[in-house]
C-alpha atoms as a PDB file:
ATOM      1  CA  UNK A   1     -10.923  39.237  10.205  1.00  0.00           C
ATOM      2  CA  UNK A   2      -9.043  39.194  13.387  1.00  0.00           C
ATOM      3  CA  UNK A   3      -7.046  35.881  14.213  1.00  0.00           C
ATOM      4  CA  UNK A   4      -6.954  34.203  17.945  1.00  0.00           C
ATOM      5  CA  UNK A   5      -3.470  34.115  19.160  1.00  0.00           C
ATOM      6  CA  UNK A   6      -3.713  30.387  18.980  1.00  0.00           C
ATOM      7  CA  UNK A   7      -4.609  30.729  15.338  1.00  0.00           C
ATOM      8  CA  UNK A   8      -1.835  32.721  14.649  1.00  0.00           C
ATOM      9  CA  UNK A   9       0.647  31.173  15.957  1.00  0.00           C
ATOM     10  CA  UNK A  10      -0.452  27.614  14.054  1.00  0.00           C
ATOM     11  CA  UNK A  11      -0.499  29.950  10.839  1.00  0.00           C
ATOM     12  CA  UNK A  12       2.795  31.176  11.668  1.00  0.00           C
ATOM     13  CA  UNK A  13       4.026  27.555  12.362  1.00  0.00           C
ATOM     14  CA  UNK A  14       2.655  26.725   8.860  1.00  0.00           C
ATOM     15  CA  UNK A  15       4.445  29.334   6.940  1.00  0.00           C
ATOM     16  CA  UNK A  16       7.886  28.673   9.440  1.00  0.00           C
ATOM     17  CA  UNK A  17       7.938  24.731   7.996  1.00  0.00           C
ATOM     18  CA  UNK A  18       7.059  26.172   4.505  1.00  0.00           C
ATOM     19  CA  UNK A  19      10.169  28.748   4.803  1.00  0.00           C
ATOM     20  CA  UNK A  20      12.038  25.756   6.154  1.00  0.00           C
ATOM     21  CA  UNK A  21      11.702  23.551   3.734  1.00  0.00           C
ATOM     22  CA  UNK A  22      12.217  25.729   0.844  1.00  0.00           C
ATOM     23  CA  UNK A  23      15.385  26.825   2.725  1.00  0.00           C
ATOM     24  CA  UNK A  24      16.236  22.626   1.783  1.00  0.00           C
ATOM     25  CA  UNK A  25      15.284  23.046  -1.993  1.00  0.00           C
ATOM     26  CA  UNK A  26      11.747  21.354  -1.259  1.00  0.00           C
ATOM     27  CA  UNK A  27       8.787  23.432  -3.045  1.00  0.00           C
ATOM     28  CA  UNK A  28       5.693  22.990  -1.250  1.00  0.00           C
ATOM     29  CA  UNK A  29       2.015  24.901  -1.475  1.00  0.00           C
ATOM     30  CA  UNK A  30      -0.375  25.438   1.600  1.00  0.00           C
ATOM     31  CA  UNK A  31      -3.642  23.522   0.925  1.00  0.00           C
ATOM     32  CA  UNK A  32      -7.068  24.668   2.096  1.00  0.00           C
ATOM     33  CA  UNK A  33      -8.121  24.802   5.680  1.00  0.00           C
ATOM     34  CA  UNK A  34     -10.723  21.985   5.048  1.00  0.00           C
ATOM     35  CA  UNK A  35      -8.004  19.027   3.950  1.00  0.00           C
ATOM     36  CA  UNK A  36      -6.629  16.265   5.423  1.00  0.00           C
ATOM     37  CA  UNK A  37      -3.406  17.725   5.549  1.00  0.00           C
ATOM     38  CA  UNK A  38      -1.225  20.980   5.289  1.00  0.00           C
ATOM     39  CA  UNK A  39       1.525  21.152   3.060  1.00  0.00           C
ATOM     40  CA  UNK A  40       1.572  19.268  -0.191  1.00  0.00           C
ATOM     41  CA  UNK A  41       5.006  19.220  -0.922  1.00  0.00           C
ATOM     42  CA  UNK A  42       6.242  19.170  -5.438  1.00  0.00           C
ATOM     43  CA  UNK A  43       7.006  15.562  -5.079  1.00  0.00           C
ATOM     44  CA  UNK A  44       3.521  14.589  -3.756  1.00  0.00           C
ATOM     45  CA  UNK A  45       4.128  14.302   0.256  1.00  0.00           C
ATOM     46  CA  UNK A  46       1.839  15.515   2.592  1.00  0.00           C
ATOM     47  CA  UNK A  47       2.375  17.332   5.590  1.00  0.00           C
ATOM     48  CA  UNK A  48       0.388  18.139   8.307  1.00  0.00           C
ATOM     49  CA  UNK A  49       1.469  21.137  10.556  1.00  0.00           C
ATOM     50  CA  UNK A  50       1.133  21.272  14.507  1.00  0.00           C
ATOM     51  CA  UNK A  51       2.375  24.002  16.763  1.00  0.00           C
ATOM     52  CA  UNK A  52       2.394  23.997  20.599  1.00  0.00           C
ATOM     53  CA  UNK A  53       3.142  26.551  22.749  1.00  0.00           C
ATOM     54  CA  UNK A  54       5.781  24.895  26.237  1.00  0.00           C
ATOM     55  CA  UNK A  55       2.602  24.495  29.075  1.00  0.00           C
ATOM     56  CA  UNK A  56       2.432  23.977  32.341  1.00  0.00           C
ATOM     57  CA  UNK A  57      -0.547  22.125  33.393  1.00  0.00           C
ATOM     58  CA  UNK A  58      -2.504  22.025  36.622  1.00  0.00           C
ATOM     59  CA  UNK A  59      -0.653  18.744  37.774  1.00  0.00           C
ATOM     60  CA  UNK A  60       2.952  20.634  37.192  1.00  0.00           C
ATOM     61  CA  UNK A  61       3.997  18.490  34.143  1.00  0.00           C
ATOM     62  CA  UNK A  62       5.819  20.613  31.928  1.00  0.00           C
ATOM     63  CA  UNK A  63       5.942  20.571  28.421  1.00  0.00           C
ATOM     64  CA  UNK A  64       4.469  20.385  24.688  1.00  0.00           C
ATOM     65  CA  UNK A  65       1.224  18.847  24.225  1.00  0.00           C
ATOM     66  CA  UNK A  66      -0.324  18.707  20.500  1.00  0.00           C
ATOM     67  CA  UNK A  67      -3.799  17.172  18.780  1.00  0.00           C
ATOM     68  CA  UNK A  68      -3.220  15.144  15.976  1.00  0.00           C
ATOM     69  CA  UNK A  69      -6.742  14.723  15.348  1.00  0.00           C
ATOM     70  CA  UNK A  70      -9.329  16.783  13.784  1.00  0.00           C
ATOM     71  CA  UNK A  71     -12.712  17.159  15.911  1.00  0.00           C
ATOM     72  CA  UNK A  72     -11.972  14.410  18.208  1.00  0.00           C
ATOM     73  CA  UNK A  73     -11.021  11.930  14.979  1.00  0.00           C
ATOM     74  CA  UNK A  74      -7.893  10.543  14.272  1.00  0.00           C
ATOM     75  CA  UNK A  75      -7.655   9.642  10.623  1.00  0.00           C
ATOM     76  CA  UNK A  76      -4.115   9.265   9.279  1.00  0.00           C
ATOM     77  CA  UNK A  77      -5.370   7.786   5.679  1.00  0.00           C
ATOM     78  CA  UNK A  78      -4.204  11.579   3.614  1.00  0.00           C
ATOM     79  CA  UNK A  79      -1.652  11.720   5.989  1.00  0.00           C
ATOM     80  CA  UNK A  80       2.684  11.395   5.130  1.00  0.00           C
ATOM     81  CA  UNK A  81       4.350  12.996   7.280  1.00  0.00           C
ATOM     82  CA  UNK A  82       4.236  15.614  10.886  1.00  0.00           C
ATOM     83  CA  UNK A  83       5.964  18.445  11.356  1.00  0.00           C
ATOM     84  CA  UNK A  84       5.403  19.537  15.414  1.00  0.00           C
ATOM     85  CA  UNK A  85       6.872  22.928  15.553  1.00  0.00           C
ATOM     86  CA  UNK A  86       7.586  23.479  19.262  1.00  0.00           C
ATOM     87  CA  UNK A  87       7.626  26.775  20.956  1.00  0.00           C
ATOM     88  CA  UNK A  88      10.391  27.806  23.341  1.00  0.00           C
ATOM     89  CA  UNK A  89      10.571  27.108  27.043  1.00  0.00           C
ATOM     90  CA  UNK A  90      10.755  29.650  29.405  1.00  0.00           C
ATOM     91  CA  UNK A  91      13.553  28.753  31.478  1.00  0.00           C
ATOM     92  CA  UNK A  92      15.555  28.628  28.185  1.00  0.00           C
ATOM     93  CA  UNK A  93      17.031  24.928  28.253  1.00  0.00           C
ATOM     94  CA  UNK A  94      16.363  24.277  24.230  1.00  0.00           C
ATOM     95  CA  UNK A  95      17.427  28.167  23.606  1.00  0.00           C
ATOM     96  CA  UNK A  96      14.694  30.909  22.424  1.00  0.00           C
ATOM     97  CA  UNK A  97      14.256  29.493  18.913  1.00  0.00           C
ATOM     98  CA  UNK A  98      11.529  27.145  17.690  1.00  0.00           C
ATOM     99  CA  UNK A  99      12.066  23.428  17.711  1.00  0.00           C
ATOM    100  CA  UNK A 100      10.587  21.267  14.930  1.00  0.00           C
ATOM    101  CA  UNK A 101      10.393  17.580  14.853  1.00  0.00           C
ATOM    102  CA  UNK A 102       9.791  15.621  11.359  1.00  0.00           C
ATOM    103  CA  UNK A 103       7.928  12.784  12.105  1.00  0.00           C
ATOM    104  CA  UNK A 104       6.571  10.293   9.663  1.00  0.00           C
ATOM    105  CA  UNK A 105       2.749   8.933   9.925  1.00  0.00           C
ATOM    106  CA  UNK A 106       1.432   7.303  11.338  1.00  0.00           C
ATOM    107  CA  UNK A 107       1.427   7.936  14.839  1.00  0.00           C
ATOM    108  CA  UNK A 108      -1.536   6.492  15.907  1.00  0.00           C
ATOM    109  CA  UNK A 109      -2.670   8.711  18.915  1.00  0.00           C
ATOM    110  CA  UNK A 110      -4.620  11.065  19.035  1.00  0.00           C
ATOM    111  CA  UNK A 111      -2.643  13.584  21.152  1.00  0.00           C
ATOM    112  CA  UNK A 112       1.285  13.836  21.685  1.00  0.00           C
ATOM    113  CA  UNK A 113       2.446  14.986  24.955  1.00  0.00           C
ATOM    114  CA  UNK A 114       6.235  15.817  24.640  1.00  0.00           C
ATOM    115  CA  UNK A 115       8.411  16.691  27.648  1.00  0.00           C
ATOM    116  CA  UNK A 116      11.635  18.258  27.896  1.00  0.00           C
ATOM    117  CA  UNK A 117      12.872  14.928  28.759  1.00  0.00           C
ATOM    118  CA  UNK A 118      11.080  12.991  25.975  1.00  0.00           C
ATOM    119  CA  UNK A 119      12.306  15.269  23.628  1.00  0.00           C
ATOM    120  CA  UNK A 120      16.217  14.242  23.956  1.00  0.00           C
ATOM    121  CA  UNK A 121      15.448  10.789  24.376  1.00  0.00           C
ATOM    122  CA  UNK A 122      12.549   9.364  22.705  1.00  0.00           C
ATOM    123  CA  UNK A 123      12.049  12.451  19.689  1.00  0.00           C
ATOM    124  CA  UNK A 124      15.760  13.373  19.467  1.00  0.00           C
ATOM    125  CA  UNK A 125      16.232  11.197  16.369  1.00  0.00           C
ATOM    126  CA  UNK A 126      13.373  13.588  14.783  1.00  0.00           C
ATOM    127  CA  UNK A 127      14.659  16.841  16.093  1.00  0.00           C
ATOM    128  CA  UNK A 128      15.251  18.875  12.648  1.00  0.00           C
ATOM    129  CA  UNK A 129      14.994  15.600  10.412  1.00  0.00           C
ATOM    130  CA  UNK A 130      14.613  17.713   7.416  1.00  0.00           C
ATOM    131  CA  UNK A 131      16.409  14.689   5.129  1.00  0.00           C
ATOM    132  CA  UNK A 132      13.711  12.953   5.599  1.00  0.00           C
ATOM    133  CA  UNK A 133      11.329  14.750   3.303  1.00  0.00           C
ATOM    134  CA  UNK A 134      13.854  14.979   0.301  1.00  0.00           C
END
């Protein structure tokens, strides 16, 4: 079964955070593509993957924009923590590697629209926050 580039990169996002946080000691298993979340991690935490691609939209803002929700519903209830996995920007500011961001639920939006500014002010303090899941 062939996979949309979309879909692959989300399933490559997935198995980057699981690499990642075994890389930190933390065991975790991929759940089913019909749950609430994930990543269940060995000491019960649940993770919920999202991967965006650096856009440019029609109005010229620039940056990462990612669903939380799940077919237009936001429901954070199986929910324990994010992981946005953020895809390089082409002019190179953040460098060629992936960015992730370690956020803790709720966030209580439905989408998150993350600039390059945003990101080293108002998500810097979740920039690789790793600790936070051990």
């Amino acid at each position: 079964m062939k996979c949309g580039k979309r879909e692959t990169a989300w399933r490559q996002a997935e198995a980057k955070v699981k690499t990642w946080l075994k890389r930190r000691g933390i065991d975790s298993t991929a759940d089913g593509y019909k749950s609430d979340y994930d990543l269940l991690t060995a000491n019960g935490l649940k993770i919920e993957v999202k991967y965006s691609a650096f856009i440019t939209k029609l109005d010229g803002w620039q940056g990462w924009s990612l669903n939380a929700h799940r077919h237009n519903i936001l429901d954070e209830g199986s929910v324990d923590w994010y992981v946005a996995v953020l895809g390089g920007d082409p002019s190179g500011l953040f460098g060629k590697a992936l960015i992730s961001l370690v956020i803790p639920a709720p966030i209580e939006t439905k989408n998150l629209q993350i600039s390059p500014r945003s990101l080293v002010s108002r998500w810097a303090g979740y920039v690789n926050n790793w600790r936070a899941l051990a």
